[in-house]
N, C-alpha and C. Protein backbone atom coordinates (compact mmCIF):
# COMPACT_ATOMS: atom_id res chain seq x y z
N UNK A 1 25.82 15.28 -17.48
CA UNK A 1 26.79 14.45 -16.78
C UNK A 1 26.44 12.97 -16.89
N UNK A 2 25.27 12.33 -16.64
CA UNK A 2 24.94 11.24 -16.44
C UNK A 2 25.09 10.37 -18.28
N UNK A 3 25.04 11.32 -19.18
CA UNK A 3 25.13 10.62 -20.13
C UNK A 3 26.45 10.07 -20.30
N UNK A 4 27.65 10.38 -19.83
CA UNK A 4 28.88 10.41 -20.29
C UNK A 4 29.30 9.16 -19.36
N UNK A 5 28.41 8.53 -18.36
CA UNK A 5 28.86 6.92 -17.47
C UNK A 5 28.28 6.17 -17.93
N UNK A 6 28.73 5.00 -17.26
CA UNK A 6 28.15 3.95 -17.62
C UNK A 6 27.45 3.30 -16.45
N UNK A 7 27.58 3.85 -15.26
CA UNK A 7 26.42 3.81 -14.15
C UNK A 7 26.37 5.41 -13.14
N UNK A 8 25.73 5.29 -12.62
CA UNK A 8 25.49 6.90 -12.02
C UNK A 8 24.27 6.02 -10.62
N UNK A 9 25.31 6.56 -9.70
CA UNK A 9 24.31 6.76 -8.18
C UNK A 9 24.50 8.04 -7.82
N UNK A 10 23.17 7.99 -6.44
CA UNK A 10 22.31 8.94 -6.06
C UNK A 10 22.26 8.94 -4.51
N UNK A 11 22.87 10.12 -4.26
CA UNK A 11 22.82 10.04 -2.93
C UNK A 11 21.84 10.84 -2.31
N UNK A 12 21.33 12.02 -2.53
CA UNK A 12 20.16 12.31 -2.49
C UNK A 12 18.57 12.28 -3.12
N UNK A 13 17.94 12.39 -2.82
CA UNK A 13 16.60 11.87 -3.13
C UNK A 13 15.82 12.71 -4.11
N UNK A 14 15.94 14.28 -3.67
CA UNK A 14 15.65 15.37 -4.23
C UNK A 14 16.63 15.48 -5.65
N UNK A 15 16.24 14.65 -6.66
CA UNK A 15 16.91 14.54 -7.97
C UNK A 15 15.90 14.52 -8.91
N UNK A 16 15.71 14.61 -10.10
CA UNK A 16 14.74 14.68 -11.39
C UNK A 16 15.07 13.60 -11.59
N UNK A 17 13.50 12.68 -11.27
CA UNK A 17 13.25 11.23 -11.65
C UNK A 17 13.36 11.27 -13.15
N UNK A 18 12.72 12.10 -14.01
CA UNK A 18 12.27 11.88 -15.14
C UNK A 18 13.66 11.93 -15.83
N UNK A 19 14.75 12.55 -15.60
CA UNK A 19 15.92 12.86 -16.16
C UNK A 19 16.67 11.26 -16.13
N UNK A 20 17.08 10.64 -14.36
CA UNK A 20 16.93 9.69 -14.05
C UNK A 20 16.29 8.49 -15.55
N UNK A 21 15.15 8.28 -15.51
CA UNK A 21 14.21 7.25 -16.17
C UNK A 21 14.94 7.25 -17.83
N UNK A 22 15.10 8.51 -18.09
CA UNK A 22 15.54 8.18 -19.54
C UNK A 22 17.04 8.32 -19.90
N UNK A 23 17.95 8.61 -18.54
CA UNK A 23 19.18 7.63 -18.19
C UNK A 23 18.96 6.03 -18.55
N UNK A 24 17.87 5.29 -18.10
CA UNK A 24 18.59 4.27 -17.64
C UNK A 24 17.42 3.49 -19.43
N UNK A 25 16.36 4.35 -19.55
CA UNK A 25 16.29 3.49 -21.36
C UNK A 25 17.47 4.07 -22.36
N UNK A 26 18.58 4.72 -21.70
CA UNK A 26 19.93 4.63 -22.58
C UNK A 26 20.43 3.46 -22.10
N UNK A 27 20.25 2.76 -21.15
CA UNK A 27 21.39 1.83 -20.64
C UNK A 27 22.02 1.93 -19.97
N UNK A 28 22.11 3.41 -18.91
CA UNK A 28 22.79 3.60 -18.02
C UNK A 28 22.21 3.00 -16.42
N UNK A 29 22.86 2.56 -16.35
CA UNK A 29 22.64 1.68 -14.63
C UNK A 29 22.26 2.98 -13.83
N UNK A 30 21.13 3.26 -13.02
CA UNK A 30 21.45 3.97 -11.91
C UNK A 30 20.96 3.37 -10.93
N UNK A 31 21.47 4.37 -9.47
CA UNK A 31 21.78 3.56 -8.23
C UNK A 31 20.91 4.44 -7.20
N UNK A 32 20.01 4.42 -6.45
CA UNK A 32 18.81 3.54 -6.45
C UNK A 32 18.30 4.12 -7.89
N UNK A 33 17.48 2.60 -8.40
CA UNK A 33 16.64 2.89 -9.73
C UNK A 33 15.83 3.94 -9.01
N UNK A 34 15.47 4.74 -10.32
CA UNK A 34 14.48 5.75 -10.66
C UNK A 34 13.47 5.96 -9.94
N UNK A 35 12.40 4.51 -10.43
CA UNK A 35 11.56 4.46 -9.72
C UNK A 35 11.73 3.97 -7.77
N UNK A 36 12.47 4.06 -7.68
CA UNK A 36 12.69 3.46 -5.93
C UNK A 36 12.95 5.00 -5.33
N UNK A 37 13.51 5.61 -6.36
CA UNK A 37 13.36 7.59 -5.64
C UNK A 37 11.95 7.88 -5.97
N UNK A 38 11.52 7.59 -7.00
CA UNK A 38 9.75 8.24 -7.24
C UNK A 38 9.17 8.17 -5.69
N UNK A 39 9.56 6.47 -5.69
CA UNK A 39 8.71 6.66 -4.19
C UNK A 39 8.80 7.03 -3.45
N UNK A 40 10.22 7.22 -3.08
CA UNK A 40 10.63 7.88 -1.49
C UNK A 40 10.62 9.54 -1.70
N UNK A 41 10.68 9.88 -2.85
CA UNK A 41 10.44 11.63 -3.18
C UNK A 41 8.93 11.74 -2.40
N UNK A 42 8.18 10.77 -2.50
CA UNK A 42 6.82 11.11 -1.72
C UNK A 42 6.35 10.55 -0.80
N UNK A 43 6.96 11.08 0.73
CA UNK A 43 6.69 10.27 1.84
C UNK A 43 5.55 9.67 2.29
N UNK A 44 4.15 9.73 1.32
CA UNK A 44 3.12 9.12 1.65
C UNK A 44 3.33 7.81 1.11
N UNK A 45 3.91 7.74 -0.27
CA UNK A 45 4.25 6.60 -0.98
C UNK A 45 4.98 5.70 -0.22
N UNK A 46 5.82 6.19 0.41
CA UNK A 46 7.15 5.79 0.99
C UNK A 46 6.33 4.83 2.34
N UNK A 47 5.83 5.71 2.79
CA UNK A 47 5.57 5.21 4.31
C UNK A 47 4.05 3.55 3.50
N UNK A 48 3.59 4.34 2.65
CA UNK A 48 2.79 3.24 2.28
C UNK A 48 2.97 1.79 1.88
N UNK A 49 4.12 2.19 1.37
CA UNK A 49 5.64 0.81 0.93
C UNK A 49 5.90 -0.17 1.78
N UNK A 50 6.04 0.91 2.87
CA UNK A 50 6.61 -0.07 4.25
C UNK A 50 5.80 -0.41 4.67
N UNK A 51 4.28 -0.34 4.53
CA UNK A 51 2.93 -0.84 4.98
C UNK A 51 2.74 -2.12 4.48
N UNK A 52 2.84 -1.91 3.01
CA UNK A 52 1.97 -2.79 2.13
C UNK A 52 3.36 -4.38 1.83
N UNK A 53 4.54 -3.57 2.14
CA UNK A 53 5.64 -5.00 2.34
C UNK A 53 6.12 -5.49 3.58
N UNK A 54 5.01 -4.69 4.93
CA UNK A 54 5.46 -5.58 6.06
C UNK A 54 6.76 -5.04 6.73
N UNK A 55 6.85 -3.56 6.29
CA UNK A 55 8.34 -3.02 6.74
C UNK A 55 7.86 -2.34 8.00
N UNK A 56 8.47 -2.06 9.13
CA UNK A 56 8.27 -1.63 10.36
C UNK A 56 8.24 -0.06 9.62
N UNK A 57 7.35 0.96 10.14
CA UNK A 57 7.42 2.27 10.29
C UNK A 57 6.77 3.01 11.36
N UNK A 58 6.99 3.85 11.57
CA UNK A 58 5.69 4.73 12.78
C UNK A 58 4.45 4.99 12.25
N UNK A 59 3.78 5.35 13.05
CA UNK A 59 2.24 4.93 12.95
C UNK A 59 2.12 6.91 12.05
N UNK A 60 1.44 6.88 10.71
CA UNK A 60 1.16 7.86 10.45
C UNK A 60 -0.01 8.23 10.01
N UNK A 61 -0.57 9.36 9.45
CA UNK A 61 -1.87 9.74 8.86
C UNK A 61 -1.63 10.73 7.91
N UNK A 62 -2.22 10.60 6.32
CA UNK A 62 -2.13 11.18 5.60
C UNK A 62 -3.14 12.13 5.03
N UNK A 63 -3.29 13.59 5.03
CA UNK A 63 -4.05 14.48 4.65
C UNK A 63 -3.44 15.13 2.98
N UNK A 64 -4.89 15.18 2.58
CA UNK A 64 -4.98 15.88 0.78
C UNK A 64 -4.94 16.86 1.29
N UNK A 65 -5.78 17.39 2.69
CA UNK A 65 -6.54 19.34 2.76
C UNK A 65 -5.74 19.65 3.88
N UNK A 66 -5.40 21.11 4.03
CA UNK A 66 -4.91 21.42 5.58
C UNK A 66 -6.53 21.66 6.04
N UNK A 67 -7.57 21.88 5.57
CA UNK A 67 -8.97 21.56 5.79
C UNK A 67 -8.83 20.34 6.68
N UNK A 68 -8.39 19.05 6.31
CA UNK A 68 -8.07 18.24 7.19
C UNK A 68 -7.64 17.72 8.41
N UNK A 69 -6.56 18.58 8.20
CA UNK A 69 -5.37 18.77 9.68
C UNK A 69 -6.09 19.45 10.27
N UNK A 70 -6.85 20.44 10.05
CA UNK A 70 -7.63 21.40 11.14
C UNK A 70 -8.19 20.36 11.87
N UNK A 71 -9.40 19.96 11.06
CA UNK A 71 -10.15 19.05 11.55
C UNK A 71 -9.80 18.18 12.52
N UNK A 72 -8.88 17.22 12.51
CA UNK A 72 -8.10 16.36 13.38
C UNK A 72 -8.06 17.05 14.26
N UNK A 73 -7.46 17.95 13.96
CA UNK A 73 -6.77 19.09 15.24
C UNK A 73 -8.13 19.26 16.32
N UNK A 74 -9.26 19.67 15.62
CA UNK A 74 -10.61 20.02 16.37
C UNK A 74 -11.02 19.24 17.11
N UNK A 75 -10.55 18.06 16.83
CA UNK A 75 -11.52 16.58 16.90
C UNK A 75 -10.59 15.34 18.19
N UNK A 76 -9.77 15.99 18.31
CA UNK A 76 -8.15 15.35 19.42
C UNK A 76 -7.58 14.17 18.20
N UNK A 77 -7.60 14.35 17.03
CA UNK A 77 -6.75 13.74 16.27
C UNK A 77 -5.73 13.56 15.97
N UNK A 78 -5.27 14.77 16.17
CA UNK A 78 -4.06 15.14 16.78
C UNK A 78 -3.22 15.82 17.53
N UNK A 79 -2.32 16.00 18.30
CA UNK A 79 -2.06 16.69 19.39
C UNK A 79 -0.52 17.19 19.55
């Protein structure tokens, strides 16, 4: 589908960036660029965004392990 416009937006987030990315080295405009879903596809990225440009977000914490979350959990890290 996307090959056959000459711009293509995105209303959901949950889309194939990579499909996206080589849309737009054809020349096709898309709406949010590619990379602006990469980031928000990964809410650590996302929330880190709004950190690192001064954007208001809620206060969060990011775990690699549910090893982790336990831990917190053990520890009143979280509640």
């Amino acid at each position: 589908f996307g090959k056959q416009v000459d711009v293509l937006t995105i209303e959901i987030e949950n889309v194939n960036v990579d499909a996206l990315e080589a849309l737009e080295k054809k020349g096709i405009q898309v709406y949010p660029a590619a990379k602006t879903l990469r980031t928000i596809q990964n809410k650590a990225k996302q929330k880190l965004f709004y950190v690192d440009n001064n954007i208001p977000t809620a206060p969060f914490t990011r775990f690699a392990y549910t090893s982790e979350i336990k831990e917190a959990i053990n520890h009143g890290g979280l509640t």
